[in-house]
Protein backbone atom coordinates (compact mmCIF):
# COMPACT_ATOMS: atom_id res chain seq x y z
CA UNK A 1 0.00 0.00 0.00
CA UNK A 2 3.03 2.33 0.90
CA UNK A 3 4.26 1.87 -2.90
CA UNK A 4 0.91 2.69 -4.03
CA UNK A 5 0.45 5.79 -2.02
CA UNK A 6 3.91 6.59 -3.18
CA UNK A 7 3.45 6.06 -6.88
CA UNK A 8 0.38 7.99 -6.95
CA UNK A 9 1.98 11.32 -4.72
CA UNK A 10 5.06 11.31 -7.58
CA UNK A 11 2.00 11.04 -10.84
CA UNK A 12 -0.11 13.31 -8.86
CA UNK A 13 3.05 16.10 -8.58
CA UNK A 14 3.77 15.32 -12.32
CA UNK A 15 0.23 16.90 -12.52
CA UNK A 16 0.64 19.67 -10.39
CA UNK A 17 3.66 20.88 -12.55
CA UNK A 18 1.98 20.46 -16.02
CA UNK A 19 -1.16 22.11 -14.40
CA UNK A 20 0.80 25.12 -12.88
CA UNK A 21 2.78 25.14 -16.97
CA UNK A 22 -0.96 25.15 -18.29
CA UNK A 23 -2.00 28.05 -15.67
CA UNK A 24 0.89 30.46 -15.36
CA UNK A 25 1.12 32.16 -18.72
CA UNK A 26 5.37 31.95 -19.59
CA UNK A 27 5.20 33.62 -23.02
CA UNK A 28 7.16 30.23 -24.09
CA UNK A 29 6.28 27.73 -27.30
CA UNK A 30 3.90 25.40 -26.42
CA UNK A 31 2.65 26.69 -23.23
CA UNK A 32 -0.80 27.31 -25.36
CA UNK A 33 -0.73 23.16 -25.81
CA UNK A 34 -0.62 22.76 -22.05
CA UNK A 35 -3.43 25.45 -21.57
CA UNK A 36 -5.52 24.11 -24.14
CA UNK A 37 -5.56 20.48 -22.30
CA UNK A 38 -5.76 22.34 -18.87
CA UNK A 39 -9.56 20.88 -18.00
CA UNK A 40 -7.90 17.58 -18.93
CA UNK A 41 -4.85 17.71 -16.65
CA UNK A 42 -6.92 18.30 -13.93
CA UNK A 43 -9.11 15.59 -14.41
CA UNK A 44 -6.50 13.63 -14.65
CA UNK A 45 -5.39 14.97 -11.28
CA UNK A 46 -8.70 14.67 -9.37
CA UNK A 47 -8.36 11.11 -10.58
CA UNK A 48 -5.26 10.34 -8.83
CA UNK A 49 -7.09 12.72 -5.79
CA UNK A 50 -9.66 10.04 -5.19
CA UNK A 51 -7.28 7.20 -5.68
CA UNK A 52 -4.91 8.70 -3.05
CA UNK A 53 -8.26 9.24 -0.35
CA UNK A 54 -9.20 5.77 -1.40
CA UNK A 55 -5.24 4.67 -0.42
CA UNK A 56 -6.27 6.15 2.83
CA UNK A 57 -3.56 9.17 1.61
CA UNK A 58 -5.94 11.93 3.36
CA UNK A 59 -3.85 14.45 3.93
CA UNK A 60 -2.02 14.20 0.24
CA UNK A 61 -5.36 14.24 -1.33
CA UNK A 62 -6.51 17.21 0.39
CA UNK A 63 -3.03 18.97 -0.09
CA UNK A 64 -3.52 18.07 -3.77
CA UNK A 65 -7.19 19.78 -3.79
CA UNK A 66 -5.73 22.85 -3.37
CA UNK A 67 -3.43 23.31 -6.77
CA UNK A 68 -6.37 21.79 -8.80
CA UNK A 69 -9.11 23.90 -7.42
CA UNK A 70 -6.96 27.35 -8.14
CA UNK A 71 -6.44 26.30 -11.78
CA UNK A 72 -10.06 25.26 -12.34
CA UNK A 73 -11.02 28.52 -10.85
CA UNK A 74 -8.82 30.51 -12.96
CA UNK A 75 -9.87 28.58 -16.29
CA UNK A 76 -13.70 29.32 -15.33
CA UNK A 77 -12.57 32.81 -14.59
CA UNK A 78 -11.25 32.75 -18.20
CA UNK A 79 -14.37 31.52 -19.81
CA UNK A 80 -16.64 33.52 -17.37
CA UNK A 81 -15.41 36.58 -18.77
CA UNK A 82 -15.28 35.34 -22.30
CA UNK A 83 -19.14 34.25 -22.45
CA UNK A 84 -20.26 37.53 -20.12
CA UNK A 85 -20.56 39.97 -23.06
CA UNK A 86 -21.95 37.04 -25.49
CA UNK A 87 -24.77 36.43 -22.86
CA UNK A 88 -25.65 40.38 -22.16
CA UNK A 89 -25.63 40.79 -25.64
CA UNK A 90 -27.63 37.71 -26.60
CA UNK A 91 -30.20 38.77 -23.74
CA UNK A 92 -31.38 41.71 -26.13
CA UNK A 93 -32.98 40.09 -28.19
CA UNK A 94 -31.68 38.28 -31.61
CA UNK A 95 -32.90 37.60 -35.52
CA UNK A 96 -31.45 34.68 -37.39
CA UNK A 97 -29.13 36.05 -40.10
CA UNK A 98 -27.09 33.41 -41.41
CA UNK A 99 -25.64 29.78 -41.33
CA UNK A 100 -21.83 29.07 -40.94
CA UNK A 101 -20.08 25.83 -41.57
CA UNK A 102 -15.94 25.80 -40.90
CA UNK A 103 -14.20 23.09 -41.23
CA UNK A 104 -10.41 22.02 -41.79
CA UNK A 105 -10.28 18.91 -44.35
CA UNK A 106 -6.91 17.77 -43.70
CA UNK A 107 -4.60 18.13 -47.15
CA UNK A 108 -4.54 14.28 -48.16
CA UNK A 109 -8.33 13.66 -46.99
CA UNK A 110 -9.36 11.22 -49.70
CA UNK A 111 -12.84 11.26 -48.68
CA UNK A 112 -13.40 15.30 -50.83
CA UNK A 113 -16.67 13.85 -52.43
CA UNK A 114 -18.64 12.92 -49.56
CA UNK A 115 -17.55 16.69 -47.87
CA UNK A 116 -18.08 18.10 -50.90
CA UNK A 117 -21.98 16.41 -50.90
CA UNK A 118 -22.08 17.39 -47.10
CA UNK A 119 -21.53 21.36 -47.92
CA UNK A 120 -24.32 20.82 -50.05
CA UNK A 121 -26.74 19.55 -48.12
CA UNK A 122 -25.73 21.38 -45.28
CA UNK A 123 -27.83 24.51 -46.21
CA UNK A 124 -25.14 26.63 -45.08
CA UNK A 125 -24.90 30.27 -46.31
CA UNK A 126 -21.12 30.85 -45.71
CA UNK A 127 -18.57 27.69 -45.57
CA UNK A 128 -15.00 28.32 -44.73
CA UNK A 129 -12.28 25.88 -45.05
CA UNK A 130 -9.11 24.89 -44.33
CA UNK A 131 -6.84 22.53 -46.38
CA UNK A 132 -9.35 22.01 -49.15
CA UNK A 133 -7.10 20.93 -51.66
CA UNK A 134 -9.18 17.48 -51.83
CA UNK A 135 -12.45 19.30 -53.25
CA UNK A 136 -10.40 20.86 -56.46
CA UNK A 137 -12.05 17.74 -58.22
CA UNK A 138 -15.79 18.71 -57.24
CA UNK A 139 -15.13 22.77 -57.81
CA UNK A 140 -17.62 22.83 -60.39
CA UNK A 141 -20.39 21.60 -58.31
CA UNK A 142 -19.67 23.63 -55.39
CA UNK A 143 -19.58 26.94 -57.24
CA UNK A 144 -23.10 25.81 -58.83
CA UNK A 145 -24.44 26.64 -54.87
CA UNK A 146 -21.52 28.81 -54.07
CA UNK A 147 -21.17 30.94 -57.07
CA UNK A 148 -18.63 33.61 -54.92
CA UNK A 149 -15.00 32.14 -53.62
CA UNK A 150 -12.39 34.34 -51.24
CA UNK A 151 -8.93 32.89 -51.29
CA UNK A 152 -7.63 30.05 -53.99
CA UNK A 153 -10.45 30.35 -56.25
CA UNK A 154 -8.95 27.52 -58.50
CA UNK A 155 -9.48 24.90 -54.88
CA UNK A 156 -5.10 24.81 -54.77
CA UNK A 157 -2.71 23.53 -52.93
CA UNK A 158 -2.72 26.98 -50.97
CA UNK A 159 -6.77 26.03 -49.95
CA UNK A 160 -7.78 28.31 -47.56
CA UNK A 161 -10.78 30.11 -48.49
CA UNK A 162 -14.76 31.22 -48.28
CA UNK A 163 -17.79 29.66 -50.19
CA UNK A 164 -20.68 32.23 -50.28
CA UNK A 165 -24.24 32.15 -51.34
CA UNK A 166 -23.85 36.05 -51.80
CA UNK A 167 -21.21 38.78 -53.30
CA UNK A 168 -18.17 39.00 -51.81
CA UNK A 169 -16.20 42.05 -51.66
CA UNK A 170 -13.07 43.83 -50.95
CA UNK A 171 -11.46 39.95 -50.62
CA UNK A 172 -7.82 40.19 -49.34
CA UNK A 173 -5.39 36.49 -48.98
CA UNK A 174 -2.74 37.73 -46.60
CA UNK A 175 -0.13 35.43 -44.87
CA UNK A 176 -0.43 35.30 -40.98
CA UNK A 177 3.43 34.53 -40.31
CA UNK A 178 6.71 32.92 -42.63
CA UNK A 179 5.38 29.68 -41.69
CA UNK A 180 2.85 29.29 -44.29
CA UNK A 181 1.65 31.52 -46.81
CA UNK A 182 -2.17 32.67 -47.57
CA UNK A 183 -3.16 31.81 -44.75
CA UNK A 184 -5.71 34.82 -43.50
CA UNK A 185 -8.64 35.51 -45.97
CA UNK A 186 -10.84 38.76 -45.24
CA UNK A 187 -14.25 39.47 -47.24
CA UNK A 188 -16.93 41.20 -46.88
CA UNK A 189 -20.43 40.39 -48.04
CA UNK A 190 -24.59 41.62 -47.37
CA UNK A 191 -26.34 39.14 -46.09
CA UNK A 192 -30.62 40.01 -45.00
CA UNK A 193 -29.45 43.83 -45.87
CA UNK A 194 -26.29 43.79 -43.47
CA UNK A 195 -23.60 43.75 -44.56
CA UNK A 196 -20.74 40.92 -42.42
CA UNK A 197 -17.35 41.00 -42.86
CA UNK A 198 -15.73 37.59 -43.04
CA UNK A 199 -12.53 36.50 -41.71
CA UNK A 200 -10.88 32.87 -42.01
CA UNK A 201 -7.16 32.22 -39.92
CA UNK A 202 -5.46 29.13 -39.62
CA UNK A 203 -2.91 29.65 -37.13
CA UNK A 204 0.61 27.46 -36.63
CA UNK A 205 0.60 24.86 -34.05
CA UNK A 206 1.82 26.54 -30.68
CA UNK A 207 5.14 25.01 -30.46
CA UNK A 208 6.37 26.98 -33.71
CA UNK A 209 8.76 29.23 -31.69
CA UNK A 210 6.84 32.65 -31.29
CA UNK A 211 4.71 32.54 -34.34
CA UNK A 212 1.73 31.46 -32.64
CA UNK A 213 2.09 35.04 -30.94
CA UNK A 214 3.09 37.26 -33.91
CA UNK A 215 0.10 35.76 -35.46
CA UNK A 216 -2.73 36.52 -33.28
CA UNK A 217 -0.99 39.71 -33.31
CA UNK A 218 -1.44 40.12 -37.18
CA UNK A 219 -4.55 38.45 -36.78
CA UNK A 220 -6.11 40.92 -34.06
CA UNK A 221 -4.46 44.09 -36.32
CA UNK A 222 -6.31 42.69 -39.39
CA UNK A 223 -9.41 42.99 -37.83
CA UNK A 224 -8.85 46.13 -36.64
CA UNK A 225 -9.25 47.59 -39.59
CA UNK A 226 -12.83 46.41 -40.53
CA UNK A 227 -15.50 48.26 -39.51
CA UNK A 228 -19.01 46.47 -39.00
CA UNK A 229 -20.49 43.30 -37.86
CA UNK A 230 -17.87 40.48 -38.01
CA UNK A 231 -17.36 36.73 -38.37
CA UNK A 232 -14.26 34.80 -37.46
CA UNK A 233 -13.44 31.41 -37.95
CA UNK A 234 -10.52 29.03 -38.29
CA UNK A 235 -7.95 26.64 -36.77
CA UNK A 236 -6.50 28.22 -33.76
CA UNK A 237 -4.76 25.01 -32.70
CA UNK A 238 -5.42 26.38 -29.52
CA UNK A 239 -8.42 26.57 -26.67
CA UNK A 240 -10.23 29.42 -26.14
CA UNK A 241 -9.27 29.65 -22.62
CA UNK A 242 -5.35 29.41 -23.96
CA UNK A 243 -3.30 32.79 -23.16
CA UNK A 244 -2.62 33.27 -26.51
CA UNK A 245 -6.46 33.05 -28.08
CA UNK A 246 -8.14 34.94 -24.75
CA UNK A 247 -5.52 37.44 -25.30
CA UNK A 248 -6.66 37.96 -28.90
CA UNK A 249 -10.73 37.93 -28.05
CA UNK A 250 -10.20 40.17 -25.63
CA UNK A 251 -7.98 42.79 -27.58
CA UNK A 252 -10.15 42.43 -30.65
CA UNK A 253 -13.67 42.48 -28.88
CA UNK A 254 -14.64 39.03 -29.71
CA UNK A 255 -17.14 37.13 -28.40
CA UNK A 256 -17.41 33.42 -28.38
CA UNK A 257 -20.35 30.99 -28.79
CA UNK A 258 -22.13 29.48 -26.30
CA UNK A 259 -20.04 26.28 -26.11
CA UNK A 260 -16.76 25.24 -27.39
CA UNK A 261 -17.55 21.97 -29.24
CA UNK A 262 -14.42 19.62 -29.30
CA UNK A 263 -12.87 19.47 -32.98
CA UNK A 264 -9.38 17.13 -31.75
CA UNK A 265 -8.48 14.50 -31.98
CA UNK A 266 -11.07 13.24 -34.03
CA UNK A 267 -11.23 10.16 -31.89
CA UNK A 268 -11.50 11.49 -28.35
CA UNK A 269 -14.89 12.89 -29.38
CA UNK A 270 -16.68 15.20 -27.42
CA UNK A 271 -13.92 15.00 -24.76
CA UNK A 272 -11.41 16.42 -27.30
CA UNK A 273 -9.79 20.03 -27.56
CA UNK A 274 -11.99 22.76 -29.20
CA UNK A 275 -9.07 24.22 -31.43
CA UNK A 276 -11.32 25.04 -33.66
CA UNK A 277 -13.52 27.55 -32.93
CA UNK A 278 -15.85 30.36 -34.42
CA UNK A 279 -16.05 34.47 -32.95
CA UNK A 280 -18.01 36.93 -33.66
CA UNK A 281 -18.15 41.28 -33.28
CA UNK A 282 -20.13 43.86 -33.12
CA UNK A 283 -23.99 43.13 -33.86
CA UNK A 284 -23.32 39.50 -34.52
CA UNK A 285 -23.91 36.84 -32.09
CA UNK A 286 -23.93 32.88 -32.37
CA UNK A 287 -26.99 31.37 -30.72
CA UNK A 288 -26.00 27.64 -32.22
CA UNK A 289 -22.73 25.89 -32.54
CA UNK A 290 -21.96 22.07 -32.61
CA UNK A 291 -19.13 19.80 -34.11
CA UNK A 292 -19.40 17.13 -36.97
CA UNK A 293 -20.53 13.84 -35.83
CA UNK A 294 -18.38 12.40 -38.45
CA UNK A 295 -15.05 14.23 -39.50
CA UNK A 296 -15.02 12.57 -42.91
CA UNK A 297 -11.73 11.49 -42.97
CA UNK A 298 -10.28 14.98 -41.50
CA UNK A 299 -7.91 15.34 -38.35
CA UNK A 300 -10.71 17.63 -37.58
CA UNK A 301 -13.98 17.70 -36.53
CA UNK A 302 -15.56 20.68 -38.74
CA UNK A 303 -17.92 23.19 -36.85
CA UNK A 304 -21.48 24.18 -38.08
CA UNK A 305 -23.30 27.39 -36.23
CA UNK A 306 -26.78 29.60 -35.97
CA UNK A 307 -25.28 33.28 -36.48
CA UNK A 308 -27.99 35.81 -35.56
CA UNK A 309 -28.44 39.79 -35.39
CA UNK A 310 -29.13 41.51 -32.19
CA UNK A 311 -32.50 42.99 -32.14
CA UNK A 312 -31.04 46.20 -30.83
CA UNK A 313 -28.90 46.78 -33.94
């Protein structure tokens, strides 16, 4: 029992330390991977909690409580005032405006006719996609329901771009970062008499030195400079609740949707990582969001969402 007790104190520290690296924003590569499975560390933790009160460990346990409960707190704190200005603004009142479908294919998906058949059944109004080099073959059929394209309008390697029932305007393909080119696509279209402007990002993965933070930097200055009701989507490759991503909804007004569905690892479900994620500014609100139940070959879950107009605008 001693070896027990003693196995589960040294996994339960382990915890502790990636649970204070996934609290204590360090400004270093990859800390936005540890914040982004905080909620998971500390289940993990409270796992090892119970074992180590079952091991009659009392005192361990309760000595344990304390890390885990500051972190949790400070990750609801995070959210808390992330969904605050969502729900006052929500509580006006809202009109349905338009549907939303984002979703990050994955390069060597072999599966681009059945998403290609999904977007069109989907009824969606705007679809935004990452990686969507596997639809070039079904272009023609796309742009038969989604006549207007932002980004590689020939479906290339490049495959970032925005699918619109409506005109798109003042369209602009602008690289977040050295990484990877073409990565940011800004447009601007009227939907129900208002006009939306439209912003796609796929972001580096967080460990990519400190382009992760030079591009929500770009990202948050590119917005700046639209005026109006706004739409953001993409691949963060980070949580919400992640320094990094709060920092940007925060500096750039954002607010979130009611729930962050998991998007990854398409196996883990609906107890994955919500790196994918869709924002919103100014009159805009989401009242709907939920993940694909079937990721159709992607790495990626894709994310479809309800997009409404507050009645006070």
């Amino acid at each position: 029992m001693r070896e027990i007790r003693g196995a589960l104190t040294a996994l339960a520290l382990v915890a502790c330390v990636a649970l204070a690296a996934a609290s204590i924003s360090i400004w270093q590569p990859g800390q936005a991977l540890l914040a982004s499975l905080r909620f998971h560390i500390a289940a993990g933790l409270f796992v090892l909690i119970v074992l180590l009160a079952l091991s009659r460990a009392w005192r361990r346990a309760l000595l344990f409580l304390v890390p885990l409960g500051a972190s949790l707190g400070q990750g609801a704190l995070v959210i808390y005032n992330q969904q605050q200005p969502r729900i006052e603004a929500a509580a006006e009142g809202t009109t349905p405006l338009f549907k939303v479908m984002s979703f990050n294919l994955m390069t060597d998906n072999r599966n681009g006719a059945r998403v290609a058949e999904y977007i069109l059944a989907s009824g969606a109004d705007v679809v935004m996609l990452m990686e969507a080099t596997p639809l070039r073959p079904y272009r023609d059929r796309l742009l038969g329901s989604y006549p207007y394209v932002a980004g590689c309008e020939d479906f290339s390697r490049c495959g970032t771009m925005i699918l619109s029932r409506t005109p798109l305007e003042d369209i602009k393909l602008s690289p977040l970062s050295p990484v990877w080119p073409d990565r940011l696509v800004t447009a601007a279209t009227e939907i129900g008499g208002t006009r939306v402007n439209l912003v796609l990002a796929h972001l580096v993965k967080p460990y990519f030195d400190e382009f992760p933070f030079e591009e929500t930097y770009r990202l948050a200055k590119a917005m700046e400079g639209l005026e109006g009701p706004l739409l953001l989507a993409g691949d963060f490759n980070a949580a919400a609740w992640s320094d990094n991503i709060d920092r940007l909804v925060q500096r750039a007004g954002l607010l979130p949707p009611p729930m962050y569905p998991a998007t990854w690892p398409v196996r883990a479900g609906p107890l994955g990582v919500p790196i994918d994620n869709l924002f919103t500014r100014g009159s805009l609100v989401i009242d709907r969001i939920e993940a694909f139940a079937d990721a159709m070959g992607s790495n990626h879950r894709g994310l479809t969402a309800e997009v409404s107009l507050t009645t006070g605008s």
